[in-house]
N, C-alpha and C. Protein backbone atom coordinates (compact mmCIF):
# COMPACT_ATOMS: atom_id res chain seq x y z
N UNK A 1 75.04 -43.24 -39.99
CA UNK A 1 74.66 -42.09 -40.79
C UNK A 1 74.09 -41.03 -39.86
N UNK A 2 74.75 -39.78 -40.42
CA UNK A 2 74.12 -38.64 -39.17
C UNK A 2 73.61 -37.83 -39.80
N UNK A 3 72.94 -37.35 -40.24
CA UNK A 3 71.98 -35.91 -41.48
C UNK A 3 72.73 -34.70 -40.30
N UNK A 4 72.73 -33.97 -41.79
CA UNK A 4 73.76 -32.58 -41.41
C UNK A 4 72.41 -31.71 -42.11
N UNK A 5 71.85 -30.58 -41.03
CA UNK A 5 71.37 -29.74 -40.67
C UNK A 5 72.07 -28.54 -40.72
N UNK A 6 71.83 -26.99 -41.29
CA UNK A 6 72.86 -26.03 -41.33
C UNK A 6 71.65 -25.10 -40.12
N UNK A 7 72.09 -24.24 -39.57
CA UNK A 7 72.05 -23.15 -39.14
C UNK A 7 71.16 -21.89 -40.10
N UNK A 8 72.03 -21.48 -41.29
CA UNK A 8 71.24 -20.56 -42.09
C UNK A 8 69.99 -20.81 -42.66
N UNK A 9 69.40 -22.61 -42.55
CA UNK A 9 68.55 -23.01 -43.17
C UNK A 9 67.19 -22.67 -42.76
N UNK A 10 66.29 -21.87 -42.77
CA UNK A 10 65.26 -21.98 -42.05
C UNK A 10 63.90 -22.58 -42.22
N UNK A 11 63.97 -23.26 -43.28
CA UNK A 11 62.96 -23.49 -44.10
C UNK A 11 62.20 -24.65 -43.04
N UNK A 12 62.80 -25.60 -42.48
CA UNK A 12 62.29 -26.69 -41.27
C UNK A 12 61.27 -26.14 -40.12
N UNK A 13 62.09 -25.10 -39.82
CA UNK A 13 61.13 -24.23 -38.98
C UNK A 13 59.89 -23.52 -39.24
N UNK A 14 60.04 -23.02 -40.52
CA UNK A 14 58.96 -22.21 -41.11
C UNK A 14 57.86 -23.47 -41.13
N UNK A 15 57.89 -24.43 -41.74
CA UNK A 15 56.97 -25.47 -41.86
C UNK A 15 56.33 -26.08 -40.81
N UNK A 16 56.97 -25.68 -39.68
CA UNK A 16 56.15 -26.12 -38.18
C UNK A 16 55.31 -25.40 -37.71
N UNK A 17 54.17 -26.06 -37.14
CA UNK A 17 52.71 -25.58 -37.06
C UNK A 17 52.50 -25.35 -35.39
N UNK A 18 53.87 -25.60 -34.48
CA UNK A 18 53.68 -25.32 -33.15
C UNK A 18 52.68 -25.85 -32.53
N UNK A 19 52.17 -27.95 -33.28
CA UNK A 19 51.15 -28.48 -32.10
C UNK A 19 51.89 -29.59 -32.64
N UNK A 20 52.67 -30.16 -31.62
CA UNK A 20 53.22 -31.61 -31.57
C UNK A 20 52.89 -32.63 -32.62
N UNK A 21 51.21 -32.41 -31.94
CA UNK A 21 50.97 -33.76 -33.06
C UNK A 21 51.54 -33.50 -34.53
N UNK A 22 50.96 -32.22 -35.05
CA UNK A 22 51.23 -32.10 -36.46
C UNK A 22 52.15 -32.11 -36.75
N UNK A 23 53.38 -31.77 -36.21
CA UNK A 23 54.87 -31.84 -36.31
C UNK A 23 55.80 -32.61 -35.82
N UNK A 24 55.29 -33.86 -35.49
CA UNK A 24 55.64 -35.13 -35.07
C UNK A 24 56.82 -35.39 -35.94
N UNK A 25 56.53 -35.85 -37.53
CA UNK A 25 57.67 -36.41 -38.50
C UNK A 25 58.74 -35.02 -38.55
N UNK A 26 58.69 -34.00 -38.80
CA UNK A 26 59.25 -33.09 -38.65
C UNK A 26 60.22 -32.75 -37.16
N UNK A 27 59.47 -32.93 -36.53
CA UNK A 27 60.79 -32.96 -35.26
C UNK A 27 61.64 -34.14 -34.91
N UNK A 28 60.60 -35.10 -35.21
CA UNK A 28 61.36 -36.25 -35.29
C UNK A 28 62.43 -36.43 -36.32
N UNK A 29 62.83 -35.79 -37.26
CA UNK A 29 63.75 -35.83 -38.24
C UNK A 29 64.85 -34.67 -37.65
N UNK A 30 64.54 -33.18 -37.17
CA UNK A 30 65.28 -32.62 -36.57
C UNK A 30 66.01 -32.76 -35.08
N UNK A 31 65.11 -33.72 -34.39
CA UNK A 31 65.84 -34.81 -33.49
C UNK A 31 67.40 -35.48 -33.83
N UNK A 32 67.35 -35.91 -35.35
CA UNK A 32 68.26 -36.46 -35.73
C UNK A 32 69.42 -36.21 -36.57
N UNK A 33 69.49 -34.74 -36.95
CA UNK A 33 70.09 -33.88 -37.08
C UNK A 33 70.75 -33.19 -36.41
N UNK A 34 72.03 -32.93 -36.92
CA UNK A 34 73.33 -32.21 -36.33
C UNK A 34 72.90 -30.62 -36.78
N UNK A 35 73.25 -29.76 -35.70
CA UNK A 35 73.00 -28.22 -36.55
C UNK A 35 74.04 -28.02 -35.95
N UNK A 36 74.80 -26.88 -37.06
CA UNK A 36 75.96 -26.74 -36.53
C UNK A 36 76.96 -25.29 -37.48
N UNK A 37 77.13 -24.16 -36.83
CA UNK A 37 77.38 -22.73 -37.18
C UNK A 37 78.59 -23.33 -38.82
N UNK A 38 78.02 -22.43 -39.95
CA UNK A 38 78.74 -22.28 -40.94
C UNK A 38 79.86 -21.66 -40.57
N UNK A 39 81.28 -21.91 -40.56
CA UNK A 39 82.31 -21.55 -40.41
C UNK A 39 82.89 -20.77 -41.61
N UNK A 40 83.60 -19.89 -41.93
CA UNK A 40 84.38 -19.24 -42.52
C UNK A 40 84.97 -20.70 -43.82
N UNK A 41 85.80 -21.54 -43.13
CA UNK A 41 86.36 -22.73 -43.86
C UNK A 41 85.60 -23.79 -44.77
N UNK A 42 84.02 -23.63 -44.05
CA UNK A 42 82.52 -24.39 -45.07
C UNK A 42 82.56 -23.44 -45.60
N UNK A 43 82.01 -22.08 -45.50
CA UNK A 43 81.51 -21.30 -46.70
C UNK A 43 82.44 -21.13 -47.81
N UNK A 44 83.88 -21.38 -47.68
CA UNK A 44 84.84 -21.33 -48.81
C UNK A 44 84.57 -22.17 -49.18
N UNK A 45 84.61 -23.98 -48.63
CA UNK A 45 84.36 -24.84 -49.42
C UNK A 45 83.26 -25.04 -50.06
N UNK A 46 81.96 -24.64 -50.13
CA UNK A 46 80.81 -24.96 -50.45
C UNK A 46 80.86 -23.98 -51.57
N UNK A 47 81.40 -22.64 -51.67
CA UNK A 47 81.74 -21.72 -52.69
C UNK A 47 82.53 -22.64 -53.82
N UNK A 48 83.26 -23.39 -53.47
CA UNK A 48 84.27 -23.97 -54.53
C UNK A 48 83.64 -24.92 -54.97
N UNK A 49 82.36 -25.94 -54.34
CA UNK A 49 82.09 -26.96 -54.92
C UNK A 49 81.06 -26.31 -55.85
N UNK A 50 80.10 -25.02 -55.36
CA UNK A 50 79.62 -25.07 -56.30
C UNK A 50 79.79 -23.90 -58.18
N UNK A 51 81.25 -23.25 -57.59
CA UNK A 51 81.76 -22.59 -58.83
C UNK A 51 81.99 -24.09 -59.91
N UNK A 52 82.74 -24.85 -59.61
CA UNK A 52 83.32 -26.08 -59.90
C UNK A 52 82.28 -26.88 -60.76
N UNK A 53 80.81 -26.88 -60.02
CA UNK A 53 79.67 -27.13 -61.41
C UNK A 53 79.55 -27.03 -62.46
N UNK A 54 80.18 -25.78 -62.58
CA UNK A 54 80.35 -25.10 -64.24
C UNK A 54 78.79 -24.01 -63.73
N UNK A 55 77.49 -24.43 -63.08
CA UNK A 55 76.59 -23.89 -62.87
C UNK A 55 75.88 -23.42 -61.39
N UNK A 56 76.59 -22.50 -61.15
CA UNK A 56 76.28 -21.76 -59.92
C UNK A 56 75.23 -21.18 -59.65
N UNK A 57 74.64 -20.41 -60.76
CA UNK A 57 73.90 -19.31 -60.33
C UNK A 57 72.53 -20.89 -60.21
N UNK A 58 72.71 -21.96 -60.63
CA UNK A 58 71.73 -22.86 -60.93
C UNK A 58 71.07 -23.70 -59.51
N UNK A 59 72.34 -23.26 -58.29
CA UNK A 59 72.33 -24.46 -57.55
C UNK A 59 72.42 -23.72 -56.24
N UNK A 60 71.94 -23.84 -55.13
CA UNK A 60 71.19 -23.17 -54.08
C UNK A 60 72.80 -23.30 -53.34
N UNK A 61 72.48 -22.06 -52.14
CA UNK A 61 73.99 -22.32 -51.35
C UNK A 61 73.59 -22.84 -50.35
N UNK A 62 72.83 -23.03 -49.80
CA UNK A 62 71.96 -24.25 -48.48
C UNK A 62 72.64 -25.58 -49.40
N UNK A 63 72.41 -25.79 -50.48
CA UNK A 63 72.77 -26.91 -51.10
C UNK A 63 74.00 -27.31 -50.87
N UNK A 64 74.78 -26.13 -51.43
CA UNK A 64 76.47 -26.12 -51.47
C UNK A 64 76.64 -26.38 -50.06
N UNK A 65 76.29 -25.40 -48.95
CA UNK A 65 76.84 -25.63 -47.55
C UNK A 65 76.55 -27.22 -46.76
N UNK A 66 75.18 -27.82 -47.34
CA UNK A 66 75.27 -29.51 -47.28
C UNK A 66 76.46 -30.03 -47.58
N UNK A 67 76.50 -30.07 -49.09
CA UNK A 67 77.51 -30.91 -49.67
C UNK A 67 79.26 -30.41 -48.81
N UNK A 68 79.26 -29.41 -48.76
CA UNK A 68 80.55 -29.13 -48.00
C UNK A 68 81.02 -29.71 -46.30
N UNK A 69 79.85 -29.69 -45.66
CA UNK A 69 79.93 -30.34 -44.75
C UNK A 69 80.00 -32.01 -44.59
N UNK A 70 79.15 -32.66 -45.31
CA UNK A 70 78.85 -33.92 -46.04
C UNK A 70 80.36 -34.49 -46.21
N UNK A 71 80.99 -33.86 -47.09
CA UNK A 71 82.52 -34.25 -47.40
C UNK A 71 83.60 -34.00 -46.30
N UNK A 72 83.37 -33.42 -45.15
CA UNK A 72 83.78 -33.94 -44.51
C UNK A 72 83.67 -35.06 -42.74
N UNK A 73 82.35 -35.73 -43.53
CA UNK A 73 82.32 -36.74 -42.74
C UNK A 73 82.55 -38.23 -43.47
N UNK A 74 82.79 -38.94 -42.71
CA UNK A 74 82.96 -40.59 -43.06
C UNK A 74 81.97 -41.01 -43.92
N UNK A 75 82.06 -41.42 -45.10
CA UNK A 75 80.69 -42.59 -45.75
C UNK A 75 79.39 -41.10 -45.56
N UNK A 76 79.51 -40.36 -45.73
CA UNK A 76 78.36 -39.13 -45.43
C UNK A 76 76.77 -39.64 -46.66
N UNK A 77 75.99 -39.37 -46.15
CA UNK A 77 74.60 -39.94 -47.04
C UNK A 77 73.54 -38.40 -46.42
N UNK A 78 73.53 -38.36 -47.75
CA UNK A 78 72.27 -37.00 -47.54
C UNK A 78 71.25 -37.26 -47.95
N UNK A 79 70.11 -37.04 -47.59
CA UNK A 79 68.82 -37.36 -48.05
C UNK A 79 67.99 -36.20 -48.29
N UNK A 80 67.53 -36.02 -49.48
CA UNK A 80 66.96 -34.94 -49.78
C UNK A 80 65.87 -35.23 -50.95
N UNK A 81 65.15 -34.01 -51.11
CA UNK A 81 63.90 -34.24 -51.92
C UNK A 81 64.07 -33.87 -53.49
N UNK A 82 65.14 -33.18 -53.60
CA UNK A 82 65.58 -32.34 -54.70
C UNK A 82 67.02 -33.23 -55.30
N UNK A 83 67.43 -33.97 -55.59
CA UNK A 83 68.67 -34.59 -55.32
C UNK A 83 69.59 -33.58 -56.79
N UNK A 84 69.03 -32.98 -57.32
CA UNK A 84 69.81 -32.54 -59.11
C UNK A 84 71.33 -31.93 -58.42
N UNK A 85 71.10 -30.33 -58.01
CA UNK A 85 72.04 -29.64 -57.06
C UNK A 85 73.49 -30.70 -56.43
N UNK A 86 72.76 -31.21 -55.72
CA UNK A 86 73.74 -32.13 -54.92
C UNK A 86 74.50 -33.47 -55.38
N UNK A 87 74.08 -33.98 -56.31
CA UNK A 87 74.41 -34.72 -57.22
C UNK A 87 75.56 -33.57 -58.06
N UNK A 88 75.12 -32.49 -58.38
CA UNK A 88 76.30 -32.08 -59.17
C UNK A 88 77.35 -31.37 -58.26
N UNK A 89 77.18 -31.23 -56.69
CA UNK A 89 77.83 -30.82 -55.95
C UNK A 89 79.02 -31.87 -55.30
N UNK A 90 78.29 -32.99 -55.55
CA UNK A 90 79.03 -33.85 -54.97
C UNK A 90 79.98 -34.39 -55.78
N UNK A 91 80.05 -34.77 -57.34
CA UNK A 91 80.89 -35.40 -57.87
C UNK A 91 82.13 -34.59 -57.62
N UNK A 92 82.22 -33.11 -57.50
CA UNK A 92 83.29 -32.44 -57.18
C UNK A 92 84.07 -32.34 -56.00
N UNK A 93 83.65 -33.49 -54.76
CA UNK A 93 83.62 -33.19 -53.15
C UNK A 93 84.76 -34.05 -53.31
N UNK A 94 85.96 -33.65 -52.09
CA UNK A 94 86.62 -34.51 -51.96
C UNK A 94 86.86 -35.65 -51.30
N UNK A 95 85.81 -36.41 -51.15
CA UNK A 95 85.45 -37.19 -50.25
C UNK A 95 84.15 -37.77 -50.93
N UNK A 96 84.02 -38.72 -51.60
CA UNK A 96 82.42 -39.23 -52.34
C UNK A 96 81.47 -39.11 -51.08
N UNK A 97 80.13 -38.51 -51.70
CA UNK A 97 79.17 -38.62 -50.65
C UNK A 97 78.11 -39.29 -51.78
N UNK A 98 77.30 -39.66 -50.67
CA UNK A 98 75.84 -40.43 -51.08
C UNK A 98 75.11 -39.97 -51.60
N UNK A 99 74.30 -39.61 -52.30
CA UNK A 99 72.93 -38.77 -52.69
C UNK A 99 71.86 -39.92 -52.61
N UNK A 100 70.46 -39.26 -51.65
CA UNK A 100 69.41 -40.45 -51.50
C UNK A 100 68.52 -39.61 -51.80
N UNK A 101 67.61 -39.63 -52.96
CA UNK A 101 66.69 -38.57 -53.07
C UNK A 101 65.35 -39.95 -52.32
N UNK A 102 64.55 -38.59 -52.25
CA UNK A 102 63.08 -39.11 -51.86
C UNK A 102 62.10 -39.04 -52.62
């Protein structure tokens, strides 16, 4: 399992306090993360998974651009805190992905 990290996301960063110690679990999780430039070919797909909801305006595009990438890896497992979004992003993916909320 490899956690897929986007580029546009900044929210990881904002939450770091710039003293190791405190940001220990936090880097240590972005340690293990792939980041990797939204392409032209994700942002279409992540557009389609989440028109395809029926509820768009409902469901974040950080979300969508997960789930789009997600589907195309092997056995893909996302772990997230929010799981609603991605759960409805995913039944539409072509490729089943995991949803692991926390």
């Amino acid at each position: 399992m490899v956690p897929v990290a986007e580029r546009p996301n900044r929210q990881p960063a904002a939450s770091l306090t710039g003293d190791h110690r405190r940001d220990f679990h936090a880097n240590r999780l972005l340690r293990a993360c792939q980041v990797r430039d939204v392409t032209e070919p994700h942002a279409r797909e992540a557009a389609r998974l989440r028109t395809a909801t029926g509820r768009p305006a409902t469901i974040t595009a950080t979300d969508a651009v997960v789930a789009a990438f997600a589907s195309t890896c092997p056995s893909p497992i996302v772990l997230t805190s929010d799981p609603r979004g991605l759960v409805a992003l995913s039944a539409h993916a072509v490729r089943p992905i995991t949803i692991a909320g926390a």
